[in-house]
Protein backbone atom coordinates (compact mmCIF):
# COMPACT_ATOMS: atom_id res chain seq x y z
CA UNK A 1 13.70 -42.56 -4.46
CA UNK A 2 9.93 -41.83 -4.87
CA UNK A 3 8.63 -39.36 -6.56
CA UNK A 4 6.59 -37.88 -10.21
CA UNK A 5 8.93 -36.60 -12.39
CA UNK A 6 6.56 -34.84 -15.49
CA UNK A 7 8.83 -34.93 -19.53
CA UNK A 8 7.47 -32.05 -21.80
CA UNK A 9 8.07 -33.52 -25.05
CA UNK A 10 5.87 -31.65 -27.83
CA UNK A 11 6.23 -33.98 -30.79
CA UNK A 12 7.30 -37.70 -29.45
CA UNK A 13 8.66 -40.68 -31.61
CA UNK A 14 10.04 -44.12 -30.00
CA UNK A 15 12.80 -43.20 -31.95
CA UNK A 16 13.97 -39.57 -32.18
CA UNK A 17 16.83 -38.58 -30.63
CA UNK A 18 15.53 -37.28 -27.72
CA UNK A 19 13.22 -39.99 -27.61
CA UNK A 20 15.84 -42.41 -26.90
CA UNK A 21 17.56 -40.45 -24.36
CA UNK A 22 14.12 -40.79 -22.67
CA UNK A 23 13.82 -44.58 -22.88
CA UNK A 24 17.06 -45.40 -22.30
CA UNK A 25 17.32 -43.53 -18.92
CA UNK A 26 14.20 -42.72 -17.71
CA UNK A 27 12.85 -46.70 -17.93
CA UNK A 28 15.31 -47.33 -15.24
CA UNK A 29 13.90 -44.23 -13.32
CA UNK A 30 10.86 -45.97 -13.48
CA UNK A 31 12.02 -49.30 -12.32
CA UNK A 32 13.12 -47.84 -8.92
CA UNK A 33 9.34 -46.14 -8.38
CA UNK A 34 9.55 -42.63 -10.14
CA UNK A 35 6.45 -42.27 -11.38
CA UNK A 36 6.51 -40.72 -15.42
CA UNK A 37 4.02 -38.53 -16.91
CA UNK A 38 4.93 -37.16 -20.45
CA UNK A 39 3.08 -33.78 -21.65
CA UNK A 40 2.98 -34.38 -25.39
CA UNK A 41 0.50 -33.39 -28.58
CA UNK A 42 0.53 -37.08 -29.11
CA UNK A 43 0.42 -40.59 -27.70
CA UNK A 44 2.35 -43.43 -29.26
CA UNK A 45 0.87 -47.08 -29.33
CA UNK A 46 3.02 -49.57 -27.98
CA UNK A 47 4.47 -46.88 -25.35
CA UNK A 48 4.42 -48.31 -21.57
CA UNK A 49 6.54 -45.98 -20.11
CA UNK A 50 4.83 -42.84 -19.44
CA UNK A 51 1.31 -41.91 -17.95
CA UNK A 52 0.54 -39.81 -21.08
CA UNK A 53 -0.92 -36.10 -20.33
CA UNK A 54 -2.16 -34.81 -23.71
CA UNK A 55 -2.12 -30.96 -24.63
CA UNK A 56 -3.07 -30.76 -27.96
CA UNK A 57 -4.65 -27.57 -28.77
CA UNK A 58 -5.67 -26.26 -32.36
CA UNK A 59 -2.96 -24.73 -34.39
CA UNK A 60 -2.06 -23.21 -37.92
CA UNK A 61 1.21 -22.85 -38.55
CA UNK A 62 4.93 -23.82 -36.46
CA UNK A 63 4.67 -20.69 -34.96
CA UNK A 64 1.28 -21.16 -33.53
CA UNK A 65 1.98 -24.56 -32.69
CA UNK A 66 4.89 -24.31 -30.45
CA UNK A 67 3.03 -21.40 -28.48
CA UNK A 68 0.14 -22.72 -28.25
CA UNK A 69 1.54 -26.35 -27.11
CA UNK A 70 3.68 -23.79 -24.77
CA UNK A 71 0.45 -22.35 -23.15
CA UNK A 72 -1.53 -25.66 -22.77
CA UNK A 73 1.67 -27.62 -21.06
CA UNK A 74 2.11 -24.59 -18.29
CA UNK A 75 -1.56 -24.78 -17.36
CA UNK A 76 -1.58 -28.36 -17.07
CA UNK A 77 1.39 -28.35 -15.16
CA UNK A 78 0.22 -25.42 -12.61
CA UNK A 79 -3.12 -28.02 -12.50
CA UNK A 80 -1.29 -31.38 -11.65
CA UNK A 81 1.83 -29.86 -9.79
CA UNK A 82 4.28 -32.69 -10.29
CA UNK A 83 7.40 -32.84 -8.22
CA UNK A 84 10.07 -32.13 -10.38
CA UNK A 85 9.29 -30.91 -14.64
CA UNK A 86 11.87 -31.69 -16.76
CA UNK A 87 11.12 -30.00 -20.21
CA UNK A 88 12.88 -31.08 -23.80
CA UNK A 89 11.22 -27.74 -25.30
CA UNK A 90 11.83 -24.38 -24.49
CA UNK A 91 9.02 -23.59 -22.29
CA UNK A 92 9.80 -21.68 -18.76
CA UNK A 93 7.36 -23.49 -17.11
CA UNK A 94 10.38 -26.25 -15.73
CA UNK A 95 12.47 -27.07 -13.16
CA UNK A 96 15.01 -28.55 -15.44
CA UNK A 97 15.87 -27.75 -19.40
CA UNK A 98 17.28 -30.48 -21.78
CA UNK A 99 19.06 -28.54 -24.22
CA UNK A 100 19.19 -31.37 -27.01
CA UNK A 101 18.59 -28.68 -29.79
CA UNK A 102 21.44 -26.59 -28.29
CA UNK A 103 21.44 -23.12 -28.17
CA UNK A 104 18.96 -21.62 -31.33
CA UNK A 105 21.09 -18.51 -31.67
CA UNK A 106 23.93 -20.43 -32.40
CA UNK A 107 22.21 -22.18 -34.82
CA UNK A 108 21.48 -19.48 -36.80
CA UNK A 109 24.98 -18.05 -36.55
CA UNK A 110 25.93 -21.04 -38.23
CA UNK A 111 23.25 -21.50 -40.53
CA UNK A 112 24.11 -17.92 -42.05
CA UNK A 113 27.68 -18.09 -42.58
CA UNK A 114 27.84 -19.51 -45.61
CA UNK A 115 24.09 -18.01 -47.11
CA UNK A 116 23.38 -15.31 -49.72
CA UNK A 117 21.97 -12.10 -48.61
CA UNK A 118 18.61 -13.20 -49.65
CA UNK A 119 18.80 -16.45 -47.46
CA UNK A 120 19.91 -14.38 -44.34
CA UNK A 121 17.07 -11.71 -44.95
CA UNK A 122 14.21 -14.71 -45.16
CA UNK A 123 16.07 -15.64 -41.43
CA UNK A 124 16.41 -12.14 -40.17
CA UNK A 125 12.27 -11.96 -41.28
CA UNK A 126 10.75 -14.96 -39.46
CA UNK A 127 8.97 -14.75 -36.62
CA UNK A 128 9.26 -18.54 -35.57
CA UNK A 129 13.28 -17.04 -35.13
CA UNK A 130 12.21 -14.47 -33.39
CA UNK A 131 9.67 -16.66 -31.05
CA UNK A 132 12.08 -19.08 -30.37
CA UNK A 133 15.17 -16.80 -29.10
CA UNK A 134 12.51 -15.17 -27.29
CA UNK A 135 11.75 -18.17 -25.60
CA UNK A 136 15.11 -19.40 -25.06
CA UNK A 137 15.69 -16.23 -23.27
CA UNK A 138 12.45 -16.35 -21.03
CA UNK A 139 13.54 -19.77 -20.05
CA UNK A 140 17.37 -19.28 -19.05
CA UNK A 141 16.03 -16.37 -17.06
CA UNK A 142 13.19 -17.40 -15.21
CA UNK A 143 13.83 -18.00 -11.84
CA UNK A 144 11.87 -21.70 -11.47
CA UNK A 145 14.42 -22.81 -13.52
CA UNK A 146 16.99 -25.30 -11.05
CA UNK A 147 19.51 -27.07 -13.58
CA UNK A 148 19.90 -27.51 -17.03
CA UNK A 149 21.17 -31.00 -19.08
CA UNK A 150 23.75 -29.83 -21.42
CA UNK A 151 24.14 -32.96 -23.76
CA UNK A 152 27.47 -31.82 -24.48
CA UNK A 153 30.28 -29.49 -23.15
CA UNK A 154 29.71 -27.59 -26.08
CA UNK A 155 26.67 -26.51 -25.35
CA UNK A 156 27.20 -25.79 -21.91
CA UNK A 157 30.15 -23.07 -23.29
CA UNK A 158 27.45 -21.63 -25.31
CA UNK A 159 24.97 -21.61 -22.45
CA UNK A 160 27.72 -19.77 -20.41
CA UNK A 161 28.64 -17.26 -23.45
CA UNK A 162 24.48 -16.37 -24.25
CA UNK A 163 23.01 -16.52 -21.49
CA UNK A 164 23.78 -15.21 -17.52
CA UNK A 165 22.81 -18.29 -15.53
CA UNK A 166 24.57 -20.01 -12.97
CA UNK A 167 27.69 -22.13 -13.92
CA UNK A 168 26.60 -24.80 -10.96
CA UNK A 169 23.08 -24.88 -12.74
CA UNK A 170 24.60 -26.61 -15.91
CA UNK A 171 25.32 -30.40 -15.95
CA UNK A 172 26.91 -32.46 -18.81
CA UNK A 173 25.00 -35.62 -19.64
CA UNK A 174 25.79 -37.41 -22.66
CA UNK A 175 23.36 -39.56 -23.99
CA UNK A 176 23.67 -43.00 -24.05
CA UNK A 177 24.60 -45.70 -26.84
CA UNK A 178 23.89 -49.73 -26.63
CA UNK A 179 26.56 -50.47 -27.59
CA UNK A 180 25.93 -54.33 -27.62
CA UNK A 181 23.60 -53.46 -30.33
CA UNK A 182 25.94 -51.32 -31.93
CA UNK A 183 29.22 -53.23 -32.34
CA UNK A 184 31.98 -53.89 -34.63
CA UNK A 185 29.93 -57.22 -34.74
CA UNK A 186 27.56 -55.71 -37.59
CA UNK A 187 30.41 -55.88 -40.32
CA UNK A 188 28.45 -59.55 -41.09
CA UNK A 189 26.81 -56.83 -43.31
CA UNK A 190 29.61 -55.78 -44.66
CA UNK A 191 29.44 -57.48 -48.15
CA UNK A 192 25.62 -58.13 -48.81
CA UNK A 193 25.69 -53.88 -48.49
CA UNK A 194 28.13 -53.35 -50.35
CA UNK A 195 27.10 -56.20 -52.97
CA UNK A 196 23.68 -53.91 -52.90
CA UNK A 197 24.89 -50.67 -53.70
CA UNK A 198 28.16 -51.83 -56.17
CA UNK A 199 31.18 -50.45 -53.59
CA UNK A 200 34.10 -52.76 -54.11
CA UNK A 201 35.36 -54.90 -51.07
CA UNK A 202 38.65 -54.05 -51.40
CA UNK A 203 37.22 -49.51 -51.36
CA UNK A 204 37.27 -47.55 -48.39
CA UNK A 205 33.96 -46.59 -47.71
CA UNK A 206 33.15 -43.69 -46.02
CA UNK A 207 29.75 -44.19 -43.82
CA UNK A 208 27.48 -40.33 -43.72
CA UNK A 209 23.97 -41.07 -41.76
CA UNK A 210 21.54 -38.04 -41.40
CA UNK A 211 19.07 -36.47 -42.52
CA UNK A 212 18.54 -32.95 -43.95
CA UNK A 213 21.80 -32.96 -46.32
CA UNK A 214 22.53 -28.87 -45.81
CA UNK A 215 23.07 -29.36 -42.25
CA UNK A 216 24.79 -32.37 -41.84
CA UNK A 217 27.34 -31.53 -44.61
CA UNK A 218 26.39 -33.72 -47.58
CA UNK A 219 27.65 -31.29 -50.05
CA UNK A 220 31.25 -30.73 -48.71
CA UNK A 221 30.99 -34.77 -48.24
CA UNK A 222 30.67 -35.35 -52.31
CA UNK A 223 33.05 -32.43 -53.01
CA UNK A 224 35.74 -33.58 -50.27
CA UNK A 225 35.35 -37.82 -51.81
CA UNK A 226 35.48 -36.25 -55.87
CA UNK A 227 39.71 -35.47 -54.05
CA UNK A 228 40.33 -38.65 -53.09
CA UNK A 229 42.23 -41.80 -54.87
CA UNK A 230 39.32 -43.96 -56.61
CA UNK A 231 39.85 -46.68 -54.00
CA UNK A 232 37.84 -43.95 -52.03
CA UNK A 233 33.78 -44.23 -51.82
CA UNK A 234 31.31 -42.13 -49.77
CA UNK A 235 27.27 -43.90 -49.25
CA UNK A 236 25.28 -41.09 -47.96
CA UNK A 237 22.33 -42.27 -45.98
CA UNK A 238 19.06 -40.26 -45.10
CA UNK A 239 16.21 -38.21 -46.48
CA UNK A 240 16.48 -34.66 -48.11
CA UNK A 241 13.75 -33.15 -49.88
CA UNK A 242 16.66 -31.87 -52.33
CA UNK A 243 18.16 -35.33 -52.84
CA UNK A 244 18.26 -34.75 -56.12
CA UNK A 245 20.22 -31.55 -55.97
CA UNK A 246 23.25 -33.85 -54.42
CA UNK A 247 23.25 -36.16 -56.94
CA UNK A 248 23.58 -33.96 -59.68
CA UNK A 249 26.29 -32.75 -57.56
CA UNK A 250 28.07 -35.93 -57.52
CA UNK A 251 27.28 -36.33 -61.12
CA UNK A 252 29.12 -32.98 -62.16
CA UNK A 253 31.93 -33.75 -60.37
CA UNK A 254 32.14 -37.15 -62.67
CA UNK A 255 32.44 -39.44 -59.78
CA UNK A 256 30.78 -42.98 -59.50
CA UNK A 257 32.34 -43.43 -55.68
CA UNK A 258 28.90 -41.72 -54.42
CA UNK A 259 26.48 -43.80 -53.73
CA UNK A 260 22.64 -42.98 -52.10
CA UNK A 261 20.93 -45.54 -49.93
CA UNK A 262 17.89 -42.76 -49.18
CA UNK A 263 16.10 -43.17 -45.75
CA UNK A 264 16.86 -46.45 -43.93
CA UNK A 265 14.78 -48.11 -40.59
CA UNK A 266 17.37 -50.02 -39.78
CA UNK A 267 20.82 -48.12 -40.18
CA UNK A 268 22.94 -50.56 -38.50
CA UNK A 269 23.71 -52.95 -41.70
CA UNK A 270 25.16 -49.65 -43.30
CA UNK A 271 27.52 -49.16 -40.13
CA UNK A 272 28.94 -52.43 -40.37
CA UNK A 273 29.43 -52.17 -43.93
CA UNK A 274 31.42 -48.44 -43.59
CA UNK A 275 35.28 -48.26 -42.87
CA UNK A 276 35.06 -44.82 -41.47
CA UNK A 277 32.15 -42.58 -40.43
CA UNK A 278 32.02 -39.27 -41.16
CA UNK A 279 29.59 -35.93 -40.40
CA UNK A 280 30.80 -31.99 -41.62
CA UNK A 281 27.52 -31.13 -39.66
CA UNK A 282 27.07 -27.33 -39.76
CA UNK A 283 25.73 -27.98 -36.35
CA UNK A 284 24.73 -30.79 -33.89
CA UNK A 285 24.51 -30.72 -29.87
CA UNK A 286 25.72 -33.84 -29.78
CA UNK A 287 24.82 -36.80 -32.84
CA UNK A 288 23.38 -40.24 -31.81
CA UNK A 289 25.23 -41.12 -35.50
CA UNK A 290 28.45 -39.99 -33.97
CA UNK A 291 28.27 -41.99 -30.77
CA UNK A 292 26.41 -45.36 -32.63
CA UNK A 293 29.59 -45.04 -35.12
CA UNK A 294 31.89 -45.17 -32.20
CA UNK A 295 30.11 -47.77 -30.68
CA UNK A 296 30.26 -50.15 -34.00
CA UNK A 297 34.56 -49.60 -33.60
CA UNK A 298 34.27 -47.03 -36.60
CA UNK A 299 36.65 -44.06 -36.57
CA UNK A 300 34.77 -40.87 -37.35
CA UNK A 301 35.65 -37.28 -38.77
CA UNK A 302 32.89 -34.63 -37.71
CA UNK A 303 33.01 -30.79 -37.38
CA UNK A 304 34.31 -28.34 -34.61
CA UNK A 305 30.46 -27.43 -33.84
CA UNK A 306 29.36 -31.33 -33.33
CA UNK A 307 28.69 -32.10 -29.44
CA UNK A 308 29.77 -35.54 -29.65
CA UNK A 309 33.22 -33.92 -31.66
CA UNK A 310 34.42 -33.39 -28.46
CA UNK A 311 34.58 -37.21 -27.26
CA UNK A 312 35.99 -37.97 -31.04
CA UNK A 313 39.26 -35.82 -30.05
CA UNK A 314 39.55 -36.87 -26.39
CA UNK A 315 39.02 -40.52 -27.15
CA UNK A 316 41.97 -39.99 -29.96
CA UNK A 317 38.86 -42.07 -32.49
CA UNK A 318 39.09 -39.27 -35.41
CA UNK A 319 39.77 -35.72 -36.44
CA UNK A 320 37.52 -32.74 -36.48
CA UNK A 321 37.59 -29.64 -38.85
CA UNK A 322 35.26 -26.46 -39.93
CA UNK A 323 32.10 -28.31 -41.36
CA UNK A 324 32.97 -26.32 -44.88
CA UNK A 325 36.44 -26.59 -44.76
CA UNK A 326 36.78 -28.86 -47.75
CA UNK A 327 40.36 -29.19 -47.99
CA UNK A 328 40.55 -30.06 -44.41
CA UNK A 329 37.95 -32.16 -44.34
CA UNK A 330 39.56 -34.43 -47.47
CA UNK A 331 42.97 -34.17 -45.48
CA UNK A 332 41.78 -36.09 -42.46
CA UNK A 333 39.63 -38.53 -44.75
CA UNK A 334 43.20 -39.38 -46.85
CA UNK A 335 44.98 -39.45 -43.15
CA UNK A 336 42.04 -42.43 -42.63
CA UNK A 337 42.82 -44.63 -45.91
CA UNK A 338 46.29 -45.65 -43.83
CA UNK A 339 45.03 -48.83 -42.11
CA UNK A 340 47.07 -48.47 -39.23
CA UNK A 341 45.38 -45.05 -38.70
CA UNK A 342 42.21 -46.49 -38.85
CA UNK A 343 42.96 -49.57 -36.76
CA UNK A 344 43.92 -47.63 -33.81
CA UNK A 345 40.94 -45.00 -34.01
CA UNK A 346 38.61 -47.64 -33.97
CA UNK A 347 39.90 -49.46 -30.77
CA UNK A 348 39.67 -45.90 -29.30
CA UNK A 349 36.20 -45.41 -30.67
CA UNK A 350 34.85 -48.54 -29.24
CA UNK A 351 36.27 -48.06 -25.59
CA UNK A 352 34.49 -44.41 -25.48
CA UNK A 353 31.42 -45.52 -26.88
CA UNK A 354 31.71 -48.54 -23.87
CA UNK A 355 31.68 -45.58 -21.30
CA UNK A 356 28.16 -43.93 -22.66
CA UNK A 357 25.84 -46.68 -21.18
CA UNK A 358 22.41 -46.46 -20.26
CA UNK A 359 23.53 -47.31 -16.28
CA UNK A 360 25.68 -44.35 -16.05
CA UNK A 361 23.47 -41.63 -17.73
CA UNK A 362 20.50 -42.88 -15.60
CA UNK A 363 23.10 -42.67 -12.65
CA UNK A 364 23.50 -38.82 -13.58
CA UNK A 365 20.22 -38.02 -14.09
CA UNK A 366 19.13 -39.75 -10.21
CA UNK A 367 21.92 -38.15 -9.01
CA UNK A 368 20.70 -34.60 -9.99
CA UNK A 369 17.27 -35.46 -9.30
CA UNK A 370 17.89 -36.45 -5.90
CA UNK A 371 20.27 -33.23 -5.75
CA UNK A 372 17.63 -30.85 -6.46
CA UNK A 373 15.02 -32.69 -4.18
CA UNK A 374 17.95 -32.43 -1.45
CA UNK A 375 19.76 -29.44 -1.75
CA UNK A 376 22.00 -29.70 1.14
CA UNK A 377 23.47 -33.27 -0.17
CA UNK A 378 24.19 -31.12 -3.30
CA UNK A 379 24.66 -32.12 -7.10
CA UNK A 380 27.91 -33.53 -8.68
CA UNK A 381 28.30 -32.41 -12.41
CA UNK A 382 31.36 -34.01 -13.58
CA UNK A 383 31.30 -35.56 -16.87
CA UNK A 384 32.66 -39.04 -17.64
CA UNK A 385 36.47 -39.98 -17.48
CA UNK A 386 37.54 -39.58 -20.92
CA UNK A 387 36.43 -35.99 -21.51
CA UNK A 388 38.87 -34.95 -18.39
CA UNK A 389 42.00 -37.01 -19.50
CA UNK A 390 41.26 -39.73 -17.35
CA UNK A 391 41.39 -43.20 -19.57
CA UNK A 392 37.92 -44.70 -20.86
C-alpha cells in the first residue's frame, strides 16, 4: 500500500495521548511506504516520522487559535491535496475524524452536573463552547467526511445519539499499550517508592495518575480513601494548578494515607509500586492510564463515562461506578483489599492489555485505509475479541 496519508494535529508532543496513538501506529504505516505529512503549529526536534507542514498563523486567545489554525490547515490541504486527511481536531476539512477528545457536548453535560449556577452560567457564556460544538457539528455533517475512529465504544454511542451520521462510518480503534514496557515487571519499584513517599509495605496502595484533579476525580479519591481501614493508602500523581486545594482536603479529613508525588516523567516506577489503580474521571474517551495500569497486571476501578471502562468490565479486571458516587466508589475499593479479588483482576487485566498492541491497531487503521481507497473490498469495523465476549 502506497500512498500520503496527511495527520492534522494542532498542538503536538512525543508524548500526549494522541501523540502516541500516532507513533505507535502510524510508524508502521510508514514502514510499508505511506508517506506522513503532519499539519501542526509546531515541529518537535528529534521527530523522524512525519514530513512536517507548518500552519502557524498569529493568534490571541484559544478561541482565535483553534480557528485560525482551522483556516490555515484547510487551505494548505486544498493546496497539497493529499490522498487521504486524517484530522485529530475538529476541522471539516478531513476524510477521517479521530475523536480522542470524544464528543464536546458530552463533556459539558458532565462537567455541569455537579457545578453551582455561577459555574454553569461562565459555561453557558463562552464562546470557545459555543465554537467548538459548532465545529463538531460542521464536521459530523459535512459530506467529505468518509469514517470516523471512535477510540472507544463509548464514544461511538454518543456519536450515534448527537449526531445523524452513518453507523458504517464509525470504527472502534483502541489505542495501543506496550505492554512489555508496561508490565507487572515494574513492581522492582515497589519499595524504593514507597520508601520515598512513607506508604507501608504491608498498605494497600491505591495508584491515581492524571492530571487536572476536577476531572479525573481526585476529590471523590481522598474522600472515598478517608472510609477505608488505615491499612488503606491513595498516592495521587499529576499536576493541578489547585494542588493545594486537595491537600487541604486530605488534611481536613485527618488522614495521613494521602500522599502527593506532583507531576512525574516517568510514571511507570509509581505503577509498579500501586496495588490497585484507580480513576472516578468525570470524563475520558478512553485513558492511556487505564490501559498502561492493565498492562502492569494492576486491577483498576474507573467511572461509567471512562472509554477504556468498558474493557475494565469485559475483561472482569475491576469495577466501574458514577465518577461522584462516593459510597460506591469506596465499596469497590474495600471489595479490592481481599487479595484473592485482586489476584484474579490482575491476571485479567494483563491478558486485555496483551490484546491492545501496536500490530493490531496499525492492522485496523490499514485496513480502513485501504477500505476507503477501495470501496468495493469494503471496511471491517469489529472491535477486538474481548469487548464481544470472545476470550482475550
Amino acid at each position: 500500500m502506497s500512498f500520503q496519508l496527511a495527520v492534522i494535529r494542532q498542538r503536538y508532543t512525543p508524548y500526549g495521548g494522541a501523540e502516541r496513538f500516532v507513533s505507535l501506529a502510524l510508524t508502521a504505516l510508514a514502514d510499508r511506504g505511506v508517506t506522513l505529512s503532519l499539519y501542526t503549529r509546531q515541529w518537535p526536534e528529534g521527530e523522524s516520522v512525519f514530513q512536517p507542514v507548518i500552519c502557524n498563523p498569529f493568534y490571541l486567545g484559544s478561541l482565535w487559535r483553534d480557528w485560525s489554525f482551522g483556516r490555515s490547515v484547510c487551505k494548505a490541504i486544498e493546496r497539497d491535496q493529499p490522498t487521504l486527511v486524517q484530522s485529530h481536531e475538529r476541522i471539516s476539512c478531513c476524510d477521517i475524524f479521530r475523536a480522542g477528545d470524544g464528543v464536546h457536548r458530552v463533556w459539558l453535560e458532565q462537567r455541569r452536573r455537579h457545578m453551582s449556577w455561577w459555574d454553569k452560567a461562565r459555561i453557558a457564556l463562552n464562546p470557545a463552547h459555543h465554537f467548538r460544538l459548532a465545529a463538531e457539528r460542521r464536521l459530523f455533517a459535512s459530506p467529505r467526511l468518509k469514517a470516523v475512529i471512535c477510540i472507544s465504544e463509548m464514544v461511538k454511542s454518543e456519536v450515534l445519539q448527537h449526531f445523524r451520521i452513518a453507523p458504517e462510518k464509525l470504527h472502534v480503534i483502541y489505542n495501543a499499550v506496550d505492554a512489555d514496557r508496561f508490565s507487572p515487571a515494574l513492581a522492582i519499584h515497589r519499595g524504593e517508592i514507597r520508601r520515598r513517599y512513607g506508604i507501608p509495605e504491608s498498605a494497600i496502595l491505591f495508584l491515581l495518575l492524571g492530571s487536572g484533579y476536577d476531572r479525573k476525580g481526585v476529590g471523590p479519591a481522598i474522600e472515598a480513601i478517608a472510609r477505608l481501614p488505615p491499612h488503606a493508602h491513595l498516592l495521587v500523581v499529576g499536576k493541578d494548578k489547585h494542588a493545594s486545594r486537595y491537600q487541604a482536603q486530605a488534611q481536613r479529613l485527618g488522614s495521613n494515607r494521602i500522599h502527593f508525588a506532583g507531576p512525574q516523567a516517568d510514571p511507570r516506577p509509581f505503577y509498579g509500586a500501586a496495588d490497585v489503580f484507580v480513576l472516578p474521571t468525570l470524563y475520558d474517551p478512553l485513558s492511556n492510564a487505564v490501559l498502561e495500569a492493565l498492562a502492569c497486571g494492576l486491577p483498576v476501578i474507573t467511572s461509567l463515562k471512562c472509554g477504556a471502562g468498558e474493557i475494565v468490565a469485559a475483561s472482569s479486571a475491576g469495577f466501574l461506578n458514577d465518577a461522584r458516587d462516593i459510597k460506591a466508589l469506596s465499596q469497590n475499593m474495600i471489595r479490592l483489599l481481599d487479595a484473592d479479588t485482586r489476584m484474579m483482576c490482575s491476571i485479567n487485566a494483563r491478558r486485555a492489555a496483551q490484546v491492545l498492541t501496536a500490530k493490531e491497531m496499525s492492522g485496523r487503521l490499514l485496513a480502513l485505509y485501504d477500505g476507503l481507497l477501495n470501496p468495493d473490498a469494503g471496511i471491517s469495523n469489529s472491535t477486538p475479541g474481548f469487548i464481544s465476549g470472545q476470550s482475550a
